[in-house]
C-alpha atoms as a PDB file:
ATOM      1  CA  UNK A   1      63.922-273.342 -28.612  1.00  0.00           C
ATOM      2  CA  UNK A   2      62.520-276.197 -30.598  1.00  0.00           C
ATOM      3  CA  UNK A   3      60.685-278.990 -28.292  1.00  0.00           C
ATOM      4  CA  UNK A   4      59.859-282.335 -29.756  1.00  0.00           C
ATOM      5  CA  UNK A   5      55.340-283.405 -30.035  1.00  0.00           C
ATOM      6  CA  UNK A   6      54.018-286.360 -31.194  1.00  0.00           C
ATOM      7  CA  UNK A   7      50.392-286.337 -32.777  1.00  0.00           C
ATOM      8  CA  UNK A   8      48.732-289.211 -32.374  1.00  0.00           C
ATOM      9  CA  UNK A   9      45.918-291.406 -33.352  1.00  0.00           C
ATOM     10  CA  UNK A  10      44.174-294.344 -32.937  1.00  0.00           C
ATOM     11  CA  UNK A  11      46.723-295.981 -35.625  1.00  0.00           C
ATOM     12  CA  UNK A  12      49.525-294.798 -33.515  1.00  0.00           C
ATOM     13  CA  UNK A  13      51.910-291.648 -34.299  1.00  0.00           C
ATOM     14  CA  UNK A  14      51.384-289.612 -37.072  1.00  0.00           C
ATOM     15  CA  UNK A  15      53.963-287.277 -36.819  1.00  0.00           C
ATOM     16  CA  UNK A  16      56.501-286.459 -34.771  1.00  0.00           C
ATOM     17  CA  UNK A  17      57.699-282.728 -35.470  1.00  0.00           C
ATOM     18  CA  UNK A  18      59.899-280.383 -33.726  1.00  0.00           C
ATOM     19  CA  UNK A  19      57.904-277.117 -33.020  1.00  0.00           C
ATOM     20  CA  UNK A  20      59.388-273.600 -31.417  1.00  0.00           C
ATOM     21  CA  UNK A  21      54.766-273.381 -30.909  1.00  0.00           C
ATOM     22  CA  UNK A  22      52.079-274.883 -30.459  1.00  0.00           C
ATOM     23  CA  UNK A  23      48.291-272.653 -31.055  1.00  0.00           C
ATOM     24  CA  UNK A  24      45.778-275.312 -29.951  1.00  0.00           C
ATOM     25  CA  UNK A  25      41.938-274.696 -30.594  1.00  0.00           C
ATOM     26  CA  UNK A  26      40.653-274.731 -27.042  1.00  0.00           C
ATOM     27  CA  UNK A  27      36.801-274.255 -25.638  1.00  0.00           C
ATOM     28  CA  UNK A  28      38.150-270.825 -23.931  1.00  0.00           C
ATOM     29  CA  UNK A  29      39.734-270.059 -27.276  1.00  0.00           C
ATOM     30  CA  UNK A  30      43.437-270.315 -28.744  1.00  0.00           C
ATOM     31  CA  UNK A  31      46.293-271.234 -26.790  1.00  0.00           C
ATOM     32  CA  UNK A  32      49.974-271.138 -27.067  1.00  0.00           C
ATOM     33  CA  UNK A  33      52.147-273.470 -25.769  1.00  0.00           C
ATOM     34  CA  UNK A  34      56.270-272.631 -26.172  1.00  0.00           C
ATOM     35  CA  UNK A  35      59.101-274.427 -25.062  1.00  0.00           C
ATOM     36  CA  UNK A  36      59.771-274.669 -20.949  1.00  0.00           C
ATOM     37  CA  UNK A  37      55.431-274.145 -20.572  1.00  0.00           C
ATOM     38  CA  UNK A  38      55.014-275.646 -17.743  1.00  0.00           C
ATOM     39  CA  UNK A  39      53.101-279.110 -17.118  1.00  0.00           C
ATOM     40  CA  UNK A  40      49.404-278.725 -18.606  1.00  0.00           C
ATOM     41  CA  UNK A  41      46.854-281.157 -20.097  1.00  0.00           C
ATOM     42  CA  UNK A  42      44.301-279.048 -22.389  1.00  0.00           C
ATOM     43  CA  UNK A  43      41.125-280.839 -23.984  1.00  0.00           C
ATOM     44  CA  UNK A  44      40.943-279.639 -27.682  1.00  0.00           C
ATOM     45  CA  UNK A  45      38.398-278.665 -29.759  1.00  0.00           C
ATOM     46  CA  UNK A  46      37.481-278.824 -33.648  1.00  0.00           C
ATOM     47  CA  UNK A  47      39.738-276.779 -35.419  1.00  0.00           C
ATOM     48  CA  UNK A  48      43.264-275.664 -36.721  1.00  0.00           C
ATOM     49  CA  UNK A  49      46.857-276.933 -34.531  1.00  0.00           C
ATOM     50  CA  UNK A  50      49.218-274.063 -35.947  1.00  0.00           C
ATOM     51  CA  UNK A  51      52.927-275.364 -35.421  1.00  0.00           C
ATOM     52  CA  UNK A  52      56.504-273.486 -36.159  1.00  0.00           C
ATOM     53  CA  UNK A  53      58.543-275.925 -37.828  1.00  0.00           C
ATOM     54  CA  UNK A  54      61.925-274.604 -38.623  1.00  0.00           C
ATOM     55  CA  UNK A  55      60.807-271.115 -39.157  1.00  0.00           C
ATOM     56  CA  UNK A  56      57.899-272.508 -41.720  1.00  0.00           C
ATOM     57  CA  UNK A  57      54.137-272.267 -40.090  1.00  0.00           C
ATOM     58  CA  UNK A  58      52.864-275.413 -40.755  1.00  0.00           C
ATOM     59  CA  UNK A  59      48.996-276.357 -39.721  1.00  0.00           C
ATOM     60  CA  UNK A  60      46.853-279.125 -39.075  1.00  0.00           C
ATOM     61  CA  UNK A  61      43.013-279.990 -38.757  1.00  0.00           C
ATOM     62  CA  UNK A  62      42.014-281.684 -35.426  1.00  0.00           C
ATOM     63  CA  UNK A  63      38.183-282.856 -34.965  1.00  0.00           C
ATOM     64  CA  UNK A  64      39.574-282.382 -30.939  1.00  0.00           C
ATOM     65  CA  UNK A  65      41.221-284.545 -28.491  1.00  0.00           C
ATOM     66  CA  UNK A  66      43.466-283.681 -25.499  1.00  0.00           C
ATOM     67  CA  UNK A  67      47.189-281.888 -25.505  1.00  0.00           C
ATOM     68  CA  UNK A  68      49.515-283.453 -22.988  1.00  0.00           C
ATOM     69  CA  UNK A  69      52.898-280.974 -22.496  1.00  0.00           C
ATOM     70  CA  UNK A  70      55.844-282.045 -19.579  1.00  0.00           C
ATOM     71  CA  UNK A  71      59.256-281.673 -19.575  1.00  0.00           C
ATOM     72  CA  UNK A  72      59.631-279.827 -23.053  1.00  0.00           C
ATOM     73  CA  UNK A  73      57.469-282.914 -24.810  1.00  0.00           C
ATOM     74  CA  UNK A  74      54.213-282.758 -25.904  1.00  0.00           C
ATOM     75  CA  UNK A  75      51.150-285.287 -26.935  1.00  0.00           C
ATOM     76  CA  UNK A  76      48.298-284.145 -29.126  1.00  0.00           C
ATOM     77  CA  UNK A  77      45.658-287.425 -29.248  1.00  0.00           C
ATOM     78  CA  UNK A  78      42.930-287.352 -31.270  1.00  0.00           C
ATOM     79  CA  UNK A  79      40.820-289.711 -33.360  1.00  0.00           C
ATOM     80  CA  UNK A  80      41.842-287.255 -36.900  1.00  0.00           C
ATOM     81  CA  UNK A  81      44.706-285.072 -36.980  1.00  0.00           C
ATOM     82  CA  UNK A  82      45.694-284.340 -40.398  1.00  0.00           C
ATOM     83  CA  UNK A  83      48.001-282.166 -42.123  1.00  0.00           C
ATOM     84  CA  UNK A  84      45.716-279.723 -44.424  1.00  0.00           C
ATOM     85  CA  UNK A  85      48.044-280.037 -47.442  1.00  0.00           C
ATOM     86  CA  UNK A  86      46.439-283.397 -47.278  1.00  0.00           C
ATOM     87  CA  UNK A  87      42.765-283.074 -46.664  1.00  0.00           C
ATOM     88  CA  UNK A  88      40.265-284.289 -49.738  1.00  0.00           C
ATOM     89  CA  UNK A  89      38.080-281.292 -49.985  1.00  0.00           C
ATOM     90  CA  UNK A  90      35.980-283.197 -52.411  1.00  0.00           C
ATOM     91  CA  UNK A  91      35.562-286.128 -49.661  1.00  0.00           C
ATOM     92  CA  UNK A  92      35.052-283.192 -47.171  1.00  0.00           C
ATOM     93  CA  UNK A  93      32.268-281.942 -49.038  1.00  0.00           C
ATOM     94  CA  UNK A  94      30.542-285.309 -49.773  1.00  0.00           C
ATOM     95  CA  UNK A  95      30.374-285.865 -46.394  1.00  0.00           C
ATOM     96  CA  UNK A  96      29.126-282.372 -45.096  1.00  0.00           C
ATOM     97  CA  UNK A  97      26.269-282.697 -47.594  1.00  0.00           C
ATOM     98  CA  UNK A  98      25.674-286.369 -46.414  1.00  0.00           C
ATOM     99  CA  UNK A  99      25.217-285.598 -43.007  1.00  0.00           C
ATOM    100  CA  UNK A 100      23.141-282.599 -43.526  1.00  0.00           C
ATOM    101  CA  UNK A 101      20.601-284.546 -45.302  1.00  0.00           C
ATOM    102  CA  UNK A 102      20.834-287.080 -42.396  1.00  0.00           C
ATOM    103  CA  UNK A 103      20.341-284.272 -40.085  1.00  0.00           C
ATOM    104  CA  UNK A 104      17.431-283.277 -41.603  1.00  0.00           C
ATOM    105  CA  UNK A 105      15.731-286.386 -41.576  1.00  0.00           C
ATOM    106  CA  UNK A 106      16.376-287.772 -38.150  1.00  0.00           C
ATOM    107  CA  UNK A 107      14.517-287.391 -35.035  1.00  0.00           C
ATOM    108  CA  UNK A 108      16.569-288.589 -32.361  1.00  0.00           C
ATOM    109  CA  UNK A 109      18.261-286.205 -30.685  1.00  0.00           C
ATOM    110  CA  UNK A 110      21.648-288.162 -30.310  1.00  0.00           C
ATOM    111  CA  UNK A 111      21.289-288.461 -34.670  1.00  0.00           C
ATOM    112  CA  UNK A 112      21.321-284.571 -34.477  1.00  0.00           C
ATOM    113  CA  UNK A 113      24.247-284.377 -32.631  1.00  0.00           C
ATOM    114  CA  UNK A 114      25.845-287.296 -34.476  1.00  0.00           C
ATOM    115  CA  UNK A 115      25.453-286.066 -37.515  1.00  0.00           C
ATOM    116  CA  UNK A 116      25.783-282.255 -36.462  1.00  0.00           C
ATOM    117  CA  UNK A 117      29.496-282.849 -35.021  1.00  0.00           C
ATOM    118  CA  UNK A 118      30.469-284.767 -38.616  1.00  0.00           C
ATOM    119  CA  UNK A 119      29.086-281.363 -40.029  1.00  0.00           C
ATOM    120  CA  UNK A 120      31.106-279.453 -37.943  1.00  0.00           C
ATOM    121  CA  UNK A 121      34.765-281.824 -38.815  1.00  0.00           C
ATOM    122  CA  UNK A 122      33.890-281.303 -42.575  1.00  0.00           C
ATOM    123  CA  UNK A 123      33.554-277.533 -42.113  1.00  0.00           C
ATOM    124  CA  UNK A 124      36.882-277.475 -40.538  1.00  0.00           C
ATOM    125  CA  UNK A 125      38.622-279.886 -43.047  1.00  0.00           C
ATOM    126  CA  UNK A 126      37.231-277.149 -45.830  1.00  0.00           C
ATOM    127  CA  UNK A 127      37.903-274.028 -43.881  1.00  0.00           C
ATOM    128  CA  UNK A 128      41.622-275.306 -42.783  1.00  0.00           C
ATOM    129  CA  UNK A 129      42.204-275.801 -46.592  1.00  0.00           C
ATOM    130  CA  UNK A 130      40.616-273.011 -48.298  1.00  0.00           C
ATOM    131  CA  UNK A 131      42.923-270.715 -45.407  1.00  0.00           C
ATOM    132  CA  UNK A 132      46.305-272.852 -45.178  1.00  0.00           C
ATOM    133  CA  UNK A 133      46.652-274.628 -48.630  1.00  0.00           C
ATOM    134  CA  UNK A 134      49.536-273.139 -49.976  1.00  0.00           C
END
């Protein structure tokens, strides 16, 4: 049974897709979310949504954000959420090597973490589509 999520961002809806699953990155690891789950709200974490859409798994990269499911609907808000056919692994990459320089050089420890959490999003942009690009 197919239940209908919206993935937001701070431009609005990205997509709305019809899913039989949702496997959410999660702090205490992956979870699955299937049709008639009850009410839950789940903070997310960097890393892969895996969706079955139509029988074709489908995946996209997060940098986090919260999961809202009631009533057979969900909400996945987040400031990225892209689909990985889509990700610029050359952009990716740029800015991975960017911030590591940054991270080198600052002092502060809010830089560190700054710059270590845009690390971190870039890593996950290249590892989503080195593993799902089809």
């Amino acid at each position: 049974m197919q239940f209908k999520t919206d993935l937001i961002t701070y431009n609005g809806v990205y997509r709305t897709i019809q899913t039989e699953k949702l496997n959410l990155p999660t702090s205490e690891g992956r979870r699955t979310i299937l049709a008639n789950h009850m009410p839950i709200m789940i903070p997310l974490q960097i890393g892969i949504i895996e969706t079955d859409e139509d029988g074709v798994l489908r995946h996209y990269a997060t940098n986090g954000g919260v999961l809202y499911f009631c009533d057979n609907e969900a909400e996945i808000v987040s400031d990225t959420i892209m689909d990985v056919e889509e990700i610029d692994t050359e952009e990716a990459l740029r800015e991975k090597e960017k911030e590591e320089k940054k991270l080198s050089k600052v002092t502060r420890e809010n830089e560190k973490i700054r710059a270590q959490y845009r690390i971190d999003v870039a890593e996950n942009l290249l590892k989503a589509a080195e593993k799902y690009r089809k």
